[in-house]
Every structure is written in C-alpha cells, then in structure tokens.
Protein backbone atom coordinates (compact mmCIF):
# COMPACT_ATOMS: atom_id res chain seq x y z
CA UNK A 1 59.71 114.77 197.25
CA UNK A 2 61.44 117.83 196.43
CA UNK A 3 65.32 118.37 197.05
CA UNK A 4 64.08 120.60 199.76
CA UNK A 5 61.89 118.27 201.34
CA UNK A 6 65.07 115.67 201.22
CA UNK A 7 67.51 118.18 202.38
CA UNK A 8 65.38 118.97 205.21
CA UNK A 9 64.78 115.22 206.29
CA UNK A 10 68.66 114.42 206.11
CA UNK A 11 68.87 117.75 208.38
CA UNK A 12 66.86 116.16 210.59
CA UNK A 13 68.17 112.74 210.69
CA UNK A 14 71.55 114.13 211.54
CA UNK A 15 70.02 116.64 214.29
CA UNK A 16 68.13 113.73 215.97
CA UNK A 17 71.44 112.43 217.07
CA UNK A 18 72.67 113.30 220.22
CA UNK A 19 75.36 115.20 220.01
CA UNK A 20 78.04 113.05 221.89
CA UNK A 21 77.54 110.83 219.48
CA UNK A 22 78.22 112.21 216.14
CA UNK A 23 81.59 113.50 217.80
CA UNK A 24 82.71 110.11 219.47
CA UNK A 25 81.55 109.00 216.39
CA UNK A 26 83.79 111.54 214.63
CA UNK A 27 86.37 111.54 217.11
CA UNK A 28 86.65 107.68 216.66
CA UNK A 29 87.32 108.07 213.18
CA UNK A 30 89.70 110.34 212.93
CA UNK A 31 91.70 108.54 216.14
CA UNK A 32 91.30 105.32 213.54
CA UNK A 33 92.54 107.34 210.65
CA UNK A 34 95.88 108.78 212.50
CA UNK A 35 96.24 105.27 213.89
CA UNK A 36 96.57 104.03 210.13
CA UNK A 37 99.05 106.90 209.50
CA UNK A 38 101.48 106.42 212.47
CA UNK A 39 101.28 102.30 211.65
CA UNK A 40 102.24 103.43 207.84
CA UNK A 41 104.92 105.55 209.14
CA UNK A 42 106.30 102.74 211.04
CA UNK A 43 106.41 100.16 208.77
CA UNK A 44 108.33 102.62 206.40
CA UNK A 45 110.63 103.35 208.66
CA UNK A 46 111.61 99.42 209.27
CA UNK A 47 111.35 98.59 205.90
CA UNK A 48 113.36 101.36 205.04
CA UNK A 49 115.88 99.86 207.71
CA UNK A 50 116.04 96.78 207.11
CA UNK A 51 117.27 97.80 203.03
CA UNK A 52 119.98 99.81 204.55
CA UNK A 53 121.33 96.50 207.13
CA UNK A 54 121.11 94.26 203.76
CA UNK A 55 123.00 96.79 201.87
CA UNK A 56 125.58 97.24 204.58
CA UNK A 57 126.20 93.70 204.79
CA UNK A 58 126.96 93.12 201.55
CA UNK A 59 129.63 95.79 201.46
CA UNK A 60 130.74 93.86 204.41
CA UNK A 61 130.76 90.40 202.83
CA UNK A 62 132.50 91.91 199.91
CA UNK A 63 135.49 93.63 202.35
CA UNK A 64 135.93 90.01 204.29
CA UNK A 65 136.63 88.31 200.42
CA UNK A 66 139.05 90.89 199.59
CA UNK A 67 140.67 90.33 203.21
CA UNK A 68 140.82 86.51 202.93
CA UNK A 69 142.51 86.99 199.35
CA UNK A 70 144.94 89.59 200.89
CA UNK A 71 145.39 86.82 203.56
CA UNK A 72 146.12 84.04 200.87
CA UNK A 73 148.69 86.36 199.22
CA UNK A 74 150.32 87.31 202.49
CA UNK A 75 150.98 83.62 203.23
CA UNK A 76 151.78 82.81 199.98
CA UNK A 77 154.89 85.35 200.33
CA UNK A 78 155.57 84.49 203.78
CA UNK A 79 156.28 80.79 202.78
CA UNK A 80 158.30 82.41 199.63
CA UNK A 81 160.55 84.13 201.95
CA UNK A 82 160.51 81.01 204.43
CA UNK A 83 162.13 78.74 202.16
CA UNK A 84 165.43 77.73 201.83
CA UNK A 85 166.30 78.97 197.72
CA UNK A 86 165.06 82.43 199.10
CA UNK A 87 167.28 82.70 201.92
CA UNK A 88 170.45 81.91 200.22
CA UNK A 89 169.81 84.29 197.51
CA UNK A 90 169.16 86.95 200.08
CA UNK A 91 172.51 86.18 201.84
CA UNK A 92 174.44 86.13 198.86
CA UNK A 93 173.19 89.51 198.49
CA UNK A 94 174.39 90.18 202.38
CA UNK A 95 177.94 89.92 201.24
CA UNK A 96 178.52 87.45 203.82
CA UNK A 97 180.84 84.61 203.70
CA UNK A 98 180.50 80.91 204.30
CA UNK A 99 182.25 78.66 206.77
CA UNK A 100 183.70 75.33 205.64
CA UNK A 101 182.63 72.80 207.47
CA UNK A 102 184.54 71.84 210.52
CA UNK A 103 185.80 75.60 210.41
CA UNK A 104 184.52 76.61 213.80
CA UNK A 105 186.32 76.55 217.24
CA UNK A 106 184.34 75.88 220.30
CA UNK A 107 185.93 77.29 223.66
CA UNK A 108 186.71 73.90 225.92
CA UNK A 109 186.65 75.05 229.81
CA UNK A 110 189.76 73.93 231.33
CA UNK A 111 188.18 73.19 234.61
CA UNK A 112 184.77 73.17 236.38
CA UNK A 113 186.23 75.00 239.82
CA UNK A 114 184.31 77.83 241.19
CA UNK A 115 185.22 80.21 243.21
CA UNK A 116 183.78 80.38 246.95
CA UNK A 117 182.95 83.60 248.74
C-alpha cells in the first residue's frame, strides 16, 4: 500500500464515525483533562496550606516558651521582692523609723453609752 492508499483509509475510518461521536468523544476528553487540572490546582492549594499552618505554629510554640520563661522570671522577682531581707532593705531606704516594742498607745473607750435620737 502506498502512503496514499493509507492516508486515504485512515480518512475514511475517521469519516465513518458519526459525528456525535468523535466530539463526545472529544468533548469527554478534554472535560477529563480540565478535571485533572482543577484536582491539581486543589491539591496545591491545600498542600500549600497546610505548610503555611505548620509554619505558623511553630512560631507560635516558640512565642508560648519565651512567655513561660518570662513567666518563671516574673515569679522569680515577685518572691524576691516578697521576702522579708528585701523589704527591710527597701524601708531602710524609706527613711522611716522603727518603733520599740511596747511603744504604741491604743485609745481605751471610756464608756460603751450611745446616744439615742
């Protein structure tokens, strides 16, 4: 057979198709091939999303450490300046003065009487 004789029967094959079916047929894959696209496009985007979130929550994770060791040196001052050494040293620097013991007078009432209206 010549490449004439082939082209010609190929031709023919093709054009003894009905013609609602070599576009369904057509149609079908090209519906399959955007299908494929959009489902690529997709899985992109969530993969793509899901890298971000694990990103983001490590810079989270790393913020709540440096807030729990902010926390444990916040305490860690607040029972410095709770304790007893610490607040004598800071009223010394008051310039206040010291009673002796016994050195307070307490008001007595003379009487318990109220008046009536």
């Amino acid at each position: 057979m010549t490449k004439l004789q082939l082209i010609s029967k190929a031709t023919h094959t093709i054009k003894s198709q009905p013609l609602w079916k070599t576009l369904s047929s057509l149609n079908f894959n090209i519906i399959v091939a955007f299908l494929i696209c959009v489902v690529a496009v997709l899985y992109f985007i969530q993969i793509n999303s899901a890298a971000a979130k694990g990103f983001e929550i490590k810079d989270l994770e790393m913020k709540i450490e440096e807030l729990k060791d902010s926390n444990k040196k916040l305490e860690l001052k607040t029972a410095e300046l709770k304790s007893m050494t610490s607040i004598k040293e800071r009223v010394g620097g008051l310039n206040m003065k010291t009673l002796a013991a016994g050195g307070i007078d307490y008001i007595v009432p003379g009487s318990t009487a109220v008046a009536l209206k």
